[in-house]
PDB file of N, CA and C in Angstrom:
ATOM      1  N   UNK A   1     172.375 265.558 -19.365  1.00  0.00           N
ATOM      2  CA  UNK A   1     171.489 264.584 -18.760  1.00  0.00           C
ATOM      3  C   UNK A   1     172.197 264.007 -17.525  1.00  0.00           C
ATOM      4  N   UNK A   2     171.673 264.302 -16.748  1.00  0.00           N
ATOM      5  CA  UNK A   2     172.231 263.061 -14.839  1.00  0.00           C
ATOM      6  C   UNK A   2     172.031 262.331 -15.063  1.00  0.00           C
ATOM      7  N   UNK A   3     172.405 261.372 -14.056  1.00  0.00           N
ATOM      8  CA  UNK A   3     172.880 259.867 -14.215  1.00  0.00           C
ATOM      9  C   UNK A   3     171.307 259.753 -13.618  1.00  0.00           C
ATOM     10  N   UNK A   4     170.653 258.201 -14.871  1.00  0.00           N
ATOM     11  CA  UNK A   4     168.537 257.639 -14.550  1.00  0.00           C
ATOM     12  C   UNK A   4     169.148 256.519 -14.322  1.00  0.00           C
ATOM     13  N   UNK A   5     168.556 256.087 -13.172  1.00  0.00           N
ATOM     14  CA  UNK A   5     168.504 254.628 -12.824  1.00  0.00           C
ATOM     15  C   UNK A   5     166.899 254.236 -12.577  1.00  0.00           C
ATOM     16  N   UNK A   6     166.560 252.717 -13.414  1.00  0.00           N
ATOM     17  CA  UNK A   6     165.759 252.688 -12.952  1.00  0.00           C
ATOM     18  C   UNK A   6     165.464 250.728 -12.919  1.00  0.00           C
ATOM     19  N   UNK A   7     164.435 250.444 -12.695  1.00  0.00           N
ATOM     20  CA  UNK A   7     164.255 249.164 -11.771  1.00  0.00           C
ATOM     21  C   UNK A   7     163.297 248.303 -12.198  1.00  0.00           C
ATOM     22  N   UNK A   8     163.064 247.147 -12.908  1.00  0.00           N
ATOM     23  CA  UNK A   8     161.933 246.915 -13.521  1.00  0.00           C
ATOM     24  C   UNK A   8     161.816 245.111 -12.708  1.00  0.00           C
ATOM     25  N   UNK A   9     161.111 245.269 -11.740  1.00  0.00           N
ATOM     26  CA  UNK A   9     161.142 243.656 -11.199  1.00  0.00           C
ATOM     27  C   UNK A   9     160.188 242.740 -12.185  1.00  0.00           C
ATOM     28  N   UNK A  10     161.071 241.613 -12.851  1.00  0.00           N
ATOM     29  CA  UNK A  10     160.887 240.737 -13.652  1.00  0.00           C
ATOM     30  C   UNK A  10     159.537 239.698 -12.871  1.00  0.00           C
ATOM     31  N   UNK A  11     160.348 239.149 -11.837  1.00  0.00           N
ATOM     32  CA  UNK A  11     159.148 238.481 -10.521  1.00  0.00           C
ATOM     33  C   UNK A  11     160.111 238.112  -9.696  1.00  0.00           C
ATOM     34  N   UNK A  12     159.688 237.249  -8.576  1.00  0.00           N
ATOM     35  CA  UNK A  12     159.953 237.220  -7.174  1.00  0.00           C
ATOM     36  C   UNK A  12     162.368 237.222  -6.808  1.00  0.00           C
ATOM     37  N   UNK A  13     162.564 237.037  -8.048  1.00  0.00           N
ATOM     38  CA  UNK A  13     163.913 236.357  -8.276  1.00  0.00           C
ATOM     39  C   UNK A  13     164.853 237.316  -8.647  1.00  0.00           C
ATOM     40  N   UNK A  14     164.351 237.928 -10.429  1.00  0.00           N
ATOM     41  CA  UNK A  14     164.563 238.854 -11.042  1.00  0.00           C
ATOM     42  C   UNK A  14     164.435 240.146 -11.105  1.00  0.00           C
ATOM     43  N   UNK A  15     165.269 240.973 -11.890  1.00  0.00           N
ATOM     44  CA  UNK A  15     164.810 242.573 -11.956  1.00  0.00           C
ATOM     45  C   UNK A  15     165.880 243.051 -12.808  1.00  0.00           C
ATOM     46  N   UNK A  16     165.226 244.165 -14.148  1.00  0.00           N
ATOM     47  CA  UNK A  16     166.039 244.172 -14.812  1.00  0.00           C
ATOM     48  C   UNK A  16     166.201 245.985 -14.124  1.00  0.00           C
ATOM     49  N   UNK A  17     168.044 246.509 -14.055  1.00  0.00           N
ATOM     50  CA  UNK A  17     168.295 247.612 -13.954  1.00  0.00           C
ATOM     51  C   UNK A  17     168.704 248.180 -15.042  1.00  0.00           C
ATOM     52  N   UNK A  18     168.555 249.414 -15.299  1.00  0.00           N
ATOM     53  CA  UNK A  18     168.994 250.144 -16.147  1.00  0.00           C
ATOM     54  C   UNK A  18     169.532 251.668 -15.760  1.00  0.00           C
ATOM     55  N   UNK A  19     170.445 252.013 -16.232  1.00  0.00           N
ATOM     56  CA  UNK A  19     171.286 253.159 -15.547  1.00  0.00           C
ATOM     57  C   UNK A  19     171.909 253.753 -16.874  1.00  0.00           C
ATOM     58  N   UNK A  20     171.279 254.987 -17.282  1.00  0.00           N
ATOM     59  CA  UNK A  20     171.237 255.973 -18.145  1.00  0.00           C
ATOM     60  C   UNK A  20     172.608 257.073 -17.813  1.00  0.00           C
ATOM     61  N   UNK A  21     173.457 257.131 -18.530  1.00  0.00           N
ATOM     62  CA  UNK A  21     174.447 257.743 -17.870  1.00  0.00           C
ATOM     63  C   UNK A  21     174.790 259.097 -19.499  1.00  0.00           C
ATOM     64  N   UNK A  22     174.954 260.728 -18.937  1.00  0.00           N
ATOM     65  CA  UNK A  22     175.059 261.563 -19.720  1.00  0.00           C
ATOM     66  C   UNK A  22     176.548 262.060 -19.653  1.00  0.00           C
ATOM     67  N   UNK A  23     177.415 262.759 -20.511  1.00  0.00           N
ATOM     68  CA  UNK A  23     178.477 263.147 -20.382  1.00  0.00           C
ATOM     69  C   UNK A  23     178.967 263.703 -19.025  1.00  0.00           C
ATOM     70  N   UNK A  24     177.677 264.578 -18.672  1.00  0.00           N
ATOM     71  CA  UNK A  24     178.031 265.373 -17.573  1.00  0.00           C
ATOM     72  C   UNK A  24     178.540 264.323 -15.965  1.00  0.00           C
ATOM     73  N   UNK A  25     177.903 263.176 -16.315  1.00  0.00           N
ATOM     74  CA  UNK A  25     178.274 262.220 -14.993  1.00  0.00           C
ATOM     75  C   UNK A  25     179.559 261.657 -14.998  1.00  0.00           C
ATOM     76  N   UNK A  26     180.636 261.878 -16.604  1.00  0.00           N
ATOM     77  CA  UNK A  26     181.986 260.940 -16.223  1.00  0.00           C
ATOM     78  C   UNK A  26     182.764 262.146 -16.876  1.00  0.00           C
ATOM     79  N   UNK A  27     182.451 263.363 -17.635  1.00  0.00           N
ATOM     80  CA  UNK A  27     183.501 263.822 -18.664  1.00  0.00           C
ATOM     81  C   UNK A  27     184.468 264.610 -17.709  1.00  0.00           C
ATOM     82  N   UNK A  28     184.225 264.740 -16.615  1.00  0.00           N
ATOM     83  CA  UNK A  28     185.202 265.541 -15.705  1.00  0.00           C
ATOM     84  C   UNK A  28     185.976 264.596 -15.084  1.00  0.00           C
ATOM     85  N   UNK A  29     185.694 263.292 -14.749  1.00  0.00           N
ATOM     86  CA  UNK A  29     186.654 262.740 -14.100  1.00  0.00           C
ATOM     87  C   UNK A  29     187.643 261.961 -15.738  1.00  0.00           C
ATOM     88  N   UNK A  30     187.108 261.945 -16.611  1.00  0.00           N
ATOM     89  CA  UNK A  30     187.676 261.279 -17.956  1.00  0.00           C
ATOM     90  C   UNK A  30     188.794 262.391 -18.513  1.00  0.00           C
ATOM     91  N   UNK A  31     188.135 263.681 -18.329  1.00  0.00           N
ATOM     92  CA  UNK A  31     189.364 264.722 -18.542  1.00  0.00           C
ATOM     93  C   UNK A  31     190.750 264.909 -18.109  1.00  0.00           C
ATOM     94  N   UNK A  32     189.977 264.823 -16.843  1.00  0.00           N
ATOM     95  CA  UNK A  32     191.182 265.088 -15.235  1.00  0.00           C
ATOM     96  C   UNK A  32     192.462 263.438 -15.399  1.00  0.00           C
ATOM     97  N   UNK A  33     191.614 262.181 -16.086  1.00  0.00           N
ATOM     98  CA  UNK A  33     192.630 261.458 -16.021  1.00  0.00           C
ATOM     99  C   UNK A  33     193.533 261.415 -17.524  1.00  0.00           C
ATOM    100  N   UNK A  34     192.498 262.100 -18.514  1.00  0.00           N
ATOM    101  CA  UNK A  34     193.947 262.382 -19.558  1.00  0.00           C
ATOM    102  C   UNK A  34     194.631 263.359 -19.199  1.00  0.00           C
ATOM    103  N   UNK A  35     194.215 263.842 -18.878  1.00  0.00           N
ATOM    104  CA  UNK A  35     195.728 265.106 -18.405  1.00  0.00           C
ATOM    105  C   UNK A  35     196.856 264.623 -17.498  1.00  0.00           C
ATOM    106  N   UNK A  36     196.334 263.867 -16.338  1.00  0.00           N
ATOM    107  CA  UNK A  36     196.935 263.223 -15.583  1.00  0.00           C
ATOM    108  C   UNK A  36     198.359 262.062 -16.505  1.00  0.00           C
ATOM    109  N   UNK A  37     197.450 260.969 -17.101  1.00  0.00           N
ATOM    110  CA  UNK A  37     198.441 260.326 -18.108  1.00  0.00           C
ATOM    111  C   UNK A  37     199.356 260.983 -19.218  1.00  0.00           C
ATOM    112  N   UNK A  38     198.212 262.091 -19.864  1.00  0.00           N
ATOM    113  CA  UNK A  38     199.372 262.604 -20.615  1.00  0.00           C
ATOM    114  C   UNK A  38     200.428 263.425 -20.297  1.00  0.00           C
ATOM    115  N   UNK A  39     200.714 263.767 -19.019  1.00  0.00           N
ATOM    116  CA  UNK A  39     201.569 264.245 -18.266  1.00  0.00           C
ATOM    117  C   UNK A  39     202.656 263.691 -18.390  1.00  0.00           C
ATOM    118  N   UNK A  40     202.541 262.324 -17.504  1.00  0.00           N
ATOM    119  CA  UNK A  40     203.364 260.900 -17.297  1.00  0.00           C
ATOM    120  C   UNK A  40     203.993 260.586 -18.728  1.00  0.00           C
ATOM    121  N   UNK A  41     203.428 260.678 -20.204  1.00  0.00           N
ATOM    122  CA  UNK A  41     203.788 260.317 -21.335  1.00  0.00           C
ATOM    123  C   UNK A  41     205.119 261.292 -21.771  1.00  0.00           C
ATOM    124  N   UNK A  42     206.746 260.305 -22.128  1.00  0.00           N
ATOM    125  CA  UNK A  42     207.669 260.915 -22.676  1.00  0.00           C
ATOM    126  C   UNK A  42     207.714 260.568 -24.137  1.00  0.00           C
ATOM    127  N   UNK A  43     208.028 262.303 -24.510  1.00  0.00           N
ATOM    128  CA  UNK A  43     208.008 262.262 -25.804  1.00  0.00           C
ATOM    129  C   UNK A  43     209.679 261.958 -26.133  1.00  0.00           C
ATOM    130  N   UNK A  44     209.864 261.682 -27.456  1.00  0.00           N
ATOM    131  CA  UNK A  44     211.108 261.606 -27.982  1.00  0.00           C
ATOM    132  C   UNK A  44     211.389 263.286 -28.544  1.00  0.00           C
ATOM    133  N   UNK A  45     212.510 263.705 -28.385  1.00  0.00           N
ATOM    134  CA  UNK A  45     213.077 264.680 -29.014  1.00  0.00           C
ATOM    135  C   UNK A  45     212.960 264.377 -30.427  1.00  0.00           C
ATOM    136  N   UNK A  46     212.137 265.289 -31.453  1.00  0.00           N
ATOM    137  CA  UNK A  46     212.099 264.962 -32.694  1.00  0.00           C
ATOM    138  C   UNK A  46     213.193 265.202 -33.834  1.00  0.00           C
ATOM    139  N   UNK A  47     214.470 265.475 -33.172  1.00  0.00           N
ATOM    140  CA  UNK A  47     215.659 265.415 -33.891  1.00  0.00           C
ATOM    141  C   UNK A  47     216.205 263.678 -33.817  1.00  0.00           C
ATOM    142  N   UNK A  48     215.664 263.417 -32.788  1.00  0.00           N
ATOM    143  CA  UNK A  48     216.266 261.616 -32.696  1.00  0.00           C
ATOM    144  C   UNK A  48     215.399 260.821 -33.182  1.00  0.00           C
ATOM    145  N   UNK A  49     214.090 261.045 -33.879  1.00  0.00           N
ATOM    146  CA  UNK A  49     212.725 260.280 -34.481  1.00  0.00           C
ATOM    147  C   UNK A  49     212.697 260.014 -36.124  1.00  0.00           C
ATOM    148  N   UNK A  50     213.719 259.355 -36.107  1.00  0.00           N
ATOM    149  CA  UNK A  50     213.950 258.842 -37.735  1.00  0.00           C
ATOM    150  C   UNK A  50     212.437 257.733 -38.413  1.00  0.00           C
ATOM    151  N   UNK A  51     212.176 258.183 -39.237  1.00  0.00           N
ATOM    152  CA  UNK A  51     211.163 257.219 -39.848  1.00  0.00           C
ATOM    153  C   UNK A  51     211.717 257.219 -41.554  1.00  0.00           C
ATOM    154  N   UNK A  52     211.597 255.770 -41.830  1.00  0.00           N
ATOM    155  CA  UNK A  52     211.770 254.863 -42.135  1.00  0.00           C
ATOM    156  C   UNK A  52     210.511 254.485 -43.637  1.00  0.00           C
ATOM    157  N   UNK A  53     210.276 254.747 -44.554  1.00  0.00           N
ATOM    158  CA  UNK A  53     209.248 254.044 -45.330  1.00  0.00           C
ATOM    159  C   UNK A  53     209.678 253.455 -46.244  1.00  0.00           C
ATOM    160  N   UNK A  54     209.158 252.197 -46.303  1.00  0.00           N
ATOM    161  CA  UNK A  54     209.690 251.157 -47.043  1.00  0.00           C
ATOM    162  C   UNK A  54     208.831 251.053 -48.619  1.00  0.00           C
TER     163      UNK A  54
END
């Protein structure tokens, strides 16, 4: 689904908008920035990752 906008004038003052938004309008830029961050993210070497349960 593309991005529906649409416009409903209340009266002379008001107007209610509404803007319908489908995966296809954000999931590429939402992708592109996890990859981006999870890039940037350091992992610990899992020989030095002691856990602990109490």
């Amino acid at each position: 689904m593309a991005m529906n906008i649409s416009k409903k004038e209340i009266d002379k003052l008001n107007a209610e908008v509404v803007i319908n938004l489908g995966p296809s309008d954000y999931e590429e830029k939402v992708n592109d920035a996890i990859k981006k961050f999870s890039a940037m993210l350091l992992y610990p070497d899992s020989d030095q990752v002691k856990f602990h349960l109490a």
